[in-house]
PDB file of N, CA and C in Angstrom:
ATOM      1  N   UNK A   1      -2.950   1.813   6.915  1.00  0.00           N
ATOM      2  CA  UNK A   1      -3.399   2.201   8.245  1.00  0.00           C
ATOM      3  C   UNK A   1      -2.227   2.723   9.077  1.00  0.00           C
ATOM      4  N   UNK A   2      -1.103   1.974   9.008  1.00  0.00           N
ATOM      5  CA  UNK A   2       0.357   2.498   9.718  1.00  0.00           C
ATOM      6  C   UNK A   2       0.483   4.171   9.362  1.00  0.00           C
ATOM      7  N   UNK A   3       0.155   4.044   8.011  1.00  0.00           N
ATOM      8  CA  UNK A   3       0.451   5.822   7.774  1.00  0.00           C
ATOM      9  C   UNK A   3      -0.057   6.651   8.598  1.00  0.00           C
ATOM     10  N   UNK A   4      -1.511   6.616   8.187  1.00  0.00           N
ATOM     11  CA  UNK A   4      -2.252   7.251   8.542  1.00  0.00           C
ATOM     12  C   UNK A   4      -2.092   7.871  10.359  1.00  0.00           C
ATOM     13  N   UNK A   5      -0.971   7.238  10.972  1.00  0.00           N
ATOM     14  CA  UNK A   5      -0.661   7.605  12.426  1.00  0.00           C
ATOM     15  C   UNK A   5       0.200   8.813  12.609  1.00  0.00           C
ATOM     16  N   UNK A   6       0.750   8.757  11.277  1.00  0.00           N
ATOM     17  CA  UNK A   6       2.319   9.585  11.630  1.00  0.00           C
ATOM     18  C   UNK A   6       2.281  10.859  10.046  1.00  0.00           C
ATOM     19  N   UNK A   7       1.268  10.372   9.108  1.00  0.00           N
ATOM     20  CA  UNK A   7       1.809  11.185   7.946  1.00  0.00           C
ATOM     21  C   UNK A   7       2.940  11.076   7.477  1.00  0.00           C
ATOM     22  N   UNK A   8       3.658  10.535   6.991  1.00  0.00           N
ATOM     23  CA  UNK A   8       4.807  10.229   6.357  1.00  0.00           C
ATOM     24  C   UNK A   8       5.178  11.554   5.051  1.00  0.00           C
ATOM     25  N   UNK A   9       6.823  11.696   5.490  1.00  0.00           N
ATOM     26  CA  UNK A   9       7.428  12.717   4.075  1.00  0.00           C
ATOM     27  C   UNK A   9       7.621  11.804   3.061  1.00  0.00           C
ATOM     28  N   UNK A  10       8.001  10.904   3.187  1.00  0.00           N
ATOM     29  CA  UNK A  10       8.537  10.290   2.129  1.00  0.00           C
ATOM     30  C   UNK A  10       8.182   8.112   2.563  1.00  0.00           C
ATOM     31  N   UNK A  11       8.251   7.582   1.466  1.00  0.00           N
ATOM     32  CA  UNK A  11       7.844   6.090   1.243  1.00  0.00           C
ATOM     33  C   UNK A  11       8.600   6.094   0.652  1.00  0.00           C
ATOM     34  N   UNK A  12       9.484   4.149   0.600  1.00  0.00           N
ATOM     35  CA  UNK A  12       9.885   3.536   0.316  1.00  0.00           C
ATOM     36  C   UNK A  12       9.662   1.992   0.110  1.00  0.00           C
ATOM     37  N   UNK A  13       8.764   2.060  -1.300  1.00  0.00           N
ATOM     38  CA  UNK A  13       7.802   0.856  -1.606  1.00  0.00           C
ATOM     39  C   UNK A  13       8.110   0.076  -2.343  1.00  0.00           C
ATOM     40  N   UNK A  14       8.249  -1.562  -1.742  1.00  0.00           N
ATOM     41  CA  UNK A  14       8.149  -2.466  -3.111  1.00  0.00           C
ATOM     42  C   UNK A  14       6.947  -2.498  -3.644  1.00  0.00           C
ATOM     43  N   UNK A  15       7.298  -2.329  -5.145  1.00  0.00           N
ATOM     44  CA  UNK A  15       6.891  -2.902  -6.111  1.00  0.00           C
ATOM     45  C   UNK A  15       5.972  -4.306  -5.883  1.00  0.00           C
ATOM     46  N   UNK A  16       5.998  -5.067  -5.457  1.00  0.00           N
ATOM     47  CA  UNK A  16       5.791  -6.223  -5.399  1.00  0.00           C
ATOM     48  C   UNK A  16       5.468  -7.131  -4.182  1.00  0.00           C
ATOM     49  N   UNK A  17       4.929  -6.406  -3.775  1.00  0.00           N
ATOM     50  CA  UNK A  17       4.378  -6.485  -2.145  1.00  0.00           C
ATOM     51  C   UNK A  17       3.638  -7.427  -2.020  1.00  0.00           C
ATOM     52  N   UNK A  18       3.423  -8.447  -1.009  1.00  0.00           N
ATOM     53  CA  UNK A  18       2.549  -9.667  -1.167  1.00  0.00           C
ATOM     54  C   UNK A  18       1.025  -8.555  -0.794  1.00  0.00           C
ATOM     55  N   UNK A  19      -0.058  -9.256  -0.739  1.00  0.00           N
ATOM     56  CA  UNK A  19      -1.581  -8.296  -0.198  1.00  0.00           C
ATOM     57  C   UNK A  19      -1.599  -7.213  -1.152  1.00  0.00           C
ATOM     58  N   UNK A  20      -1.190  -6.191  -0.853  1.00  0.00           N
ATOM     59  CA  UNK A  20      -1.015  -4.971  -1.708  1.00  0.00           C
ATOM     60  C   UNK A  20      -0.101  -4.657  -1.922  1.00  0.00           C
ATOM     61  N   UNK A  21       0.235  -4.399  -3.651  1.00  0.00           N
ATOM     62  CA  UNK A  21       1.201  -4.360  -4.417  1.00  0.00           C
ATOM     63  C   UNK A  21       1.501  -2.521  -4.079  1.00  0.00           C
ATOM     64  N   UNK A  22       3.025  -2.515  -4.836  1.00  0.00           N
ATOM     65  CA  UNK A  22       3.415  -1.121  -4.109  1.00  0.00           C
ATOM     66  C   UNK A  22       2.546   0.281  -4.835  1.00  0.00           C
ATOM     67  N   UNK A  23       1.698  -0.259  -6.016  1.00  0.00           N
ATOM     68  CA  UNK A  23       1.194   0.555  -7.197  1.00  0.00           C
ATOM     69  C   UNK A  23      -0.187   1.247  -6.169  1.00  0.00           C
ATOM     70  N   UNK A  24      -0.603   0.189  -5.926  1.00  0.00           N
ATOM     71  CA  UNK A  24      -1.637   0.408  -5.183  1.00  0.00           C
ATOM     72  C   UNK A  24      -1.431   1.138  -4.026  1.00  0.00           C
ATOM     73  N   UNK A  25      -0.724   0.868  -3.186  1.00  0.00           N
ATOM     74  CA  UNK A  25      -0.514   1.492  -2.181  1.00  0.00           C
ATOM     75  C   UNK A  25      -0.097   3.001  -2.335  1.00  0.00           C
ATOM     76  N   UNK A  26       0.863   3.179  -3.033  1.00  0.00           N
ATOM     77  CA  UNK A  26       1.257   4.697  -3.886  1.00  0.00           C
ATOM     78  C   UNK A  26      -0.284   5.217  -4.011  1.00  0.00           C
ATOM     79  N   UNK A  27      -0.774   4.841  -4.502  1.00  0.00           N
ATOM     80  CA  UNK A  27      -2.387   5.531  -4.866  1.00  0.00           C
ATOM     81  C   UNK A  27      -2.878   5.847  -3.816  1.00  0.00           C
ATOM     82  N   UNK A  28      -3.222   5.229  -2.694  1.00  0.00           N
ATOM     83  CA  UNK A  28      -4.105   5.198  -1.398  1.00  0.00           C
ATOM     84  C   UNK A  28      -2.751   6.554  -0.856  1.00  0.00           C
ATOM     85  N   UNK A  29      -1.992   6.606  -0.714  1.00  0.00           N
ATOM     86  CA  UNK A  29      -1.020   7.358  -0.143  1.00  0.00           C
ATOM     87  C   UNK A  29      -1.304   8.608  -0.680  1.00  0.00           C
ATOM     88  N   UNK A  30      -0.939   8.991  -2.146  1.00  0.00           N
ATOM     89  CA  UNK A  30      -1.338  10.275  -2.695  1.00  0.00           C
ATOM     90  C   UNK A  30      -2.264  10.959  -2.726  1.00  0.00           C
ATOM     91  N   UNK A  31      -3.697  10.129  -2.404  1.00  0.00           N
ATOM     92  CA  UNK A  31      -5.208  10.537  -1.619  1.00  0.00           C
ATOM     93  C   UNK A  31      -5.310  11.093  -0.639  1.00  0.00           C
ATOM     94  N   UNK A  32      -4.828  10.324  -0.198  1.00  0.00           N
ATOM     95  CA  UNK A  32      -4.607  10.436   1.488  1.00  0.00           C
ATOM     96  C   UNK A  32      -3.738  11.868   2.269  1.00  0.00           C
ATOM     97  N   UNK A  33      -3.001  12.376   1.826  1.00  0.00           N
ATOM     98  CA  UNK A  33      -2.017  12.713   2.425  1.00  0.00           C
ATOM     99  C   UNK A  33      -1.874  14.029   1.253  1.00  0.00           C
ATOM    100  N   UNK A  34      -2.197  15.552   2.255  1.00  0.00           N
ATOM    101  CA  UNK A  34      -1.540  16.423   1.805  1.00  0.00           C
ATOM    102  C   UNK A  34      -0.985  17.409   2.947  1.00  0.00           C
ATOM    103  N   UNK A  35       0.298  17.494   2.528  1.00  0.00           N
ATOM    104  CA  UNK A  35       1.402  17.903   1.354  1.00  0.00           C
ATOM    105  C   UNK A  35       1.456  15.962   1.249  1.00  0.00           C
ATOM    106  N   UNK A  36       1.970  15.824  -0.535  1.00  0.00           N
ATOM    107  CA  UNK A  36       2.004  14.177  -0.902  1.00  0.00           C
ATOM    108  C   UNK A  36       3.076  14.062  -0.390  1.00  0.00           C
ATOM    109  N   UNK A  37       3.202  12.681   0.008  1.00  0.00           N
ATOM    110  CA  UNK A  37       4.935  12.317   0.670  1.00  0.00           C
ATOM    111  C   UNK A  37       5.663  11.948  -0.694  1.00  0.00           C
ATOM    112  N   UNK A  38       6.490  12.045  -0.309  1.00  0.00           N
ATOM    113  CA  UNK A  38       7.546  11.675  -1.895  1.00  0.00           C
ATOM    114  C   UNK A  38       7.589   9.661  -1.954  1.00  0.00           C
ATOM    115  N   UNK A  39       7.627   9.625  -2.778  1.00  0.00           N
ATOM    116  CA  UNK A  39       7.234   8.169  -3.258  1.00  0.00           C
ATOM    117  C   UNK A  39       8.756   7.463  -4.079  1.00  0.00           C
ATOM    118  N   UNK A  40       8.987   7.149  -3.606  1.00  0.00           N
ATOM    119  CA  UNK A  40       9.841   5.997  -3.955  1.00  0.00           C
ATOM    120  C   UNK A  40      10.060   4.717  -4.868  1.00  0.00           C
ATOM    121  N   UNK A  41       9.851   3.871  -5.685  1.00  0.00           N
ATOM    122  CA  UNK A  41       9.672   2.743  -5.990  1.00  0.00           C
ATOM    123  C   UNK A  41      10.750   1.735  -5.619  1.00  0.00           C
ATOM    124  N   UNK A  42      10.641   0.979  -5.101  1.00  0.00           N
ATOM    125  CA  UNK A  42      12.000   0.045  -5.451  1.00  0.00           C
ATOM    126  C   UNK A  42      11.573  -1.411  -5.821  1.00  0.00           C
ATOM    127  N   UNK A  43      12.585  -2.271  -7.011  1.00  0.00           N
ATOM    128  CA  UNK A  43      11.475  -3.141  -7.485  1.00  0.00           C
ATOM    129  C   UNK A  43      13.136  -3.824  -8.129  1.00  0.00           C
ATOM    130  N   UNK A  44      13.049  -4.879  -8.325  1.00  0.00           N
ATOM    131  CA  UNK A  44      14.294  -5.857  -9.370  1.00  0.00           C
ATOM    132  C   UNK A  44      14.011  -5.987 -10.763  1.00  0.00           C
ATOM    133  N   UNK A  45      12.548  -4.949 -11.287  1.00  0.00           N
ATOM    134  CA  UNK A  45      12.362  -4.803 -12.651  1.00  0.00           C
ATOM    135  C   UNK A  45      12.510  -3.644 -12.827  1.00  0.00           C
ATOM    136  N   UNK A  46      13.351  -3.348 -14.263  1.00  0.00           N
ATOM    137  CA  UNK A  46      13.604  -2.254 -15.160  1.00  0.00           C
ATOM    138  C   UNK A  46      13.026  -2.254 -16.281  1.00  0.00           C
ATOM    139  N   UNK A  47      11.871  -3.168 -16.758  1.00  0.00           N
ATOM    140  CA  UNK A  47      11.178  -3.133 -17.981  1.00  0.00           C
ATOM    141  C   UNK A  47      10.465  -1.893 -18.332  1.00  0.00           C
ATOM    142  N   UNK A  48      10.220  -1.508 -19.527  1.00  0.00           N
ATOM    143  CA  UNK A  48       9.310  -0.539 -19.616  1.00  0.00           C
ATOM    144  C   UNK A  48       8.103  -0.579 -19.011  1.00  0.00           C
ATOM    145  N   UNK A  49       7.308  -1.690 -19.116  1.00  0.00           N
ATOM    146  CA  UNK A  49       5.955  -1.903 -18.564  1.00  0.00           C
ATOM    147  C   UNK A  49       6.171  -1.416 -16.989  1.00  0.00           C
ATOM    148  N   UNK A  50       7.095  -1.856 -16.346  1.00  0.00           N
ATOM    149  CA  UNK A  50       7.270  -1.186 -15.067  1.00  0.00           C
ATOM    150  C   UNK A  50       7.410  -0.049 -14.685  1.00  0.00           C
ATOM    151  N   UNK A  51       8.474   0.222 -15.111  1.00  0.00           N
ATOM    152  CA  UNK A  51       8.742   2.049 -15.254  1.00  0.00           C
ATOM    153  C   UNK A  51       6.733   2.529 -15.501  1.00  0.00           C
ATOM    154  N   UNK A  52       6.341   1.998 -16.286  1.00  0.00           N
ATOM    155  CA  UNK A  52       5.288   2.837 -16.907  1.00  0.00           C
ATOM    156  C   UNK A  52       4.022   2.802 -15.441  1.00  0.00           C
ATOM    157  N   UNK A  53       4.562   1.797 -15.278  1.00  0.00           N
ATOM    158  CA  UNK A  53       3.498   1.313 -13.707  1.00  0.00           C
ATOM    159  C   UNK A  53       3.628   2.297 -12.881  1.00  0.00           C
ATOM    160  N   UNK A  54       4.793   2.470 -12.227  1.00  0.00           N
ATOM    161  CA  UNK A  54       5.249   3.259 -11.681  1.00  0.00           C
ATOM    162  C   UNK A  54       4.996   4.502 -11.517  1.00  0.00           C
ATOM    163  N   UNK A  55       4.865   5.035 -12.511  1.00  0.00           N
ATOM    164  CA  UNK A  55       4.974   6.349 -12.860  1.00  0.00           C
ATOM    165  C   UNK A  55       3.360   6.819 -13.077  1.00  0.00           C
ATOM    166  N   UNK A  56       2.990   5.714 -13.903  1.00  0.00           N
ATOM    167  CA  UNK A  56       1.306   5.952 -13.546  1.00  0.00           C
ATOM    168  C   UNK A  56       0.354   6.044 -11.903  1.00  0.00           C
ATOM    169  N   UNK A  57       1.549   5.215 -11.384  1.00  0.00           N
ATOM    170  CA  UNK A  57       0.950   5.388  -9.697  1.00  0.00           C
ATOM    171  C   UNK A  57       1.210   6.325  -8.867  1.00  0.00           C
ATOM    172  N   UNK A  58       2.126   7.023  -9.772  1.00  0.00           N
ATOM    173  CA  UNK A  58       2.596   8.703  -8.919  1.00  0.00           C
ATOM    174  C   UNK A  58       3.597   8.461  -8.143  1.00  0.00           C
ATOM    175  N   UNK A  59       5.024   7.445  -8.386  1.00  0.00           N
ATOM    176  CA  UNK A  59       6.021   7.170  -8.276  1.00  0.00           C
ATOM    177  C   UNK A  59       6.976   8.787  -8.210  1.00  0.00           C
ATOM    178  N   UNK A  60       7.891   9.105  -7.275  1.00  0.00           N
ATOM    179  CA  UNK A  60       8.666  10.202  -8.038  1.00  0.00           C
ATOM    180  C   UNK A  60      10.067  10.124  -8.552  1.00  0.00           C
ATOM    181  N   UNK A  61      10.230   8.346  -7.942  1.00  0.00           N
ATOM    182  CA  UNK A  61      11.725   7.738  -7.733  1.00  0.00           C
ATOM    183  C   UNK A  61      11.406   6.483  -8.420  1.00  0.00           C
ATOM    184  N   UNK A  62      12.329   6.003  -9.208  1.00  0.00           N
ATOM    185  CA  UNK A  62      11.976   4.549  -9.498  1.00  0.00           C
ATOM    186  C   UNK A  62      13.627   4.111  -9.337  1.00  0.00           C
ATOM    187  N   UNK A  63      13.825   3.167  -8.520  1.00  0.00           N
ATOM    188  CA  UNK A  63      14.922   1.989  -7.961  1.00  0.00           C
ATOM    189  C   UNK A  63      15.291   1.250  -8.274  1.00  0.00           C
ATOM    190  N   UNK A  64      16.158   0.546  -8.950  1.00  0.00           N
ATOM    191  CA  UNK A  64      16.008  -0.809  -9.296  1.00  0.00           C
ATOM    192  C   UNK A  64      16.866  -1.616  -8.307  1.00  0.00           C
ATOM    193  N   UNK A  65      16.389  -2.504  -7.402  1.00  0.00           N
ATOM    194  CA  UNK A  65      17.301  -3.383  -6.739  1.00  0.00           C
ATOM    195  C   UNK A  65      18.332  -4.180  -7.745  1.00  0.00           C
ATOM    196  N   UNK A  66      19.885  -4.362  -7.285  1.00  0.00           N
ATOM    197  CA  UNK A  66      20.771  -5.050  -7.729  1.00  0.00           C
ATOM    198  C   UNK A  66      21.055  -6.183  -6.741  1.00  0.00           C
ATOM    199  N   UNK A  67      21.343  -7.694  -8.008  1.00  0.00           N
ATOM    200  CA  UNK A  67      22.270  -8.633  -6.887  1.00  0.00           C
ATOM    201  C   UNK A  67      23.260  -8.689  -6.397  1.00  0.00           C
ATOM    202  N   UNK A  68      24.294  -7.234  -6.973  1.00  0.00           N
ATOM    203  CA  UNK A  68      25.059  -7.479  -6.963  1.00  0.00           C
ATOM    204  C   UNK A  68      26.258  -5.841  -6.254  1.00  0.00           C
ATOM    205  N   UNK A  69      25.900  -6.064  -5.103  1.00  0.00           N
ATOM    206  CA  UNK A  69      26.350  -4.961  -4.221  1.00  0.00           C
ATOM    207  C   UNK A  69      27.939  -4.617  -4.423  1.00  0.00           C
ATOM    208  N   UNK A  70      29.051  -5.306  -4.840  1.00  0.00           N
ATOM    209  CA  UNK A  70      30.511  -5.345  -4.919  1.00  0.00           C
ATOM    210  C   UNK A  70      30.454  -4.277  -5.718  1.00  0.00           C
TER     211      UNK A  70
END
């Protein structure tokens, strides 16, 4: 609903969102919205199954958060 005020270029989504997960939300976004905003993922998994999530949800970026910023 926040989107939908402003149209957004670009998102920056967890993965792992409590309510709605970031997969989902990517979806409702790419419906929603033309020109598509560029999509982002950011998530602390690098598994394949993820990547594959991702990318099935129309991801154009996939992120991986680190613990370790130094």
């Amino acid at each position: 609903a926040t989107a939908e005020g402003f149209a957004p270029d670009a998102a920056v989504l967890d993965v792992n969102m409590p309510g709605m997960d970031g997969c989902t939300l990517a979806g409702h976004l790419r419906e929603r919205f033309d020109p598509r905003p560029l999509l982002v993922a950011l998530t602390g998994m690098c598994d394949d199954d993820t990547r594959r999530r991702t990318e099935a949800a129309g991801f154009d970026l996939h992120l991986v958060k680190s613990g370790d910023l130094s």
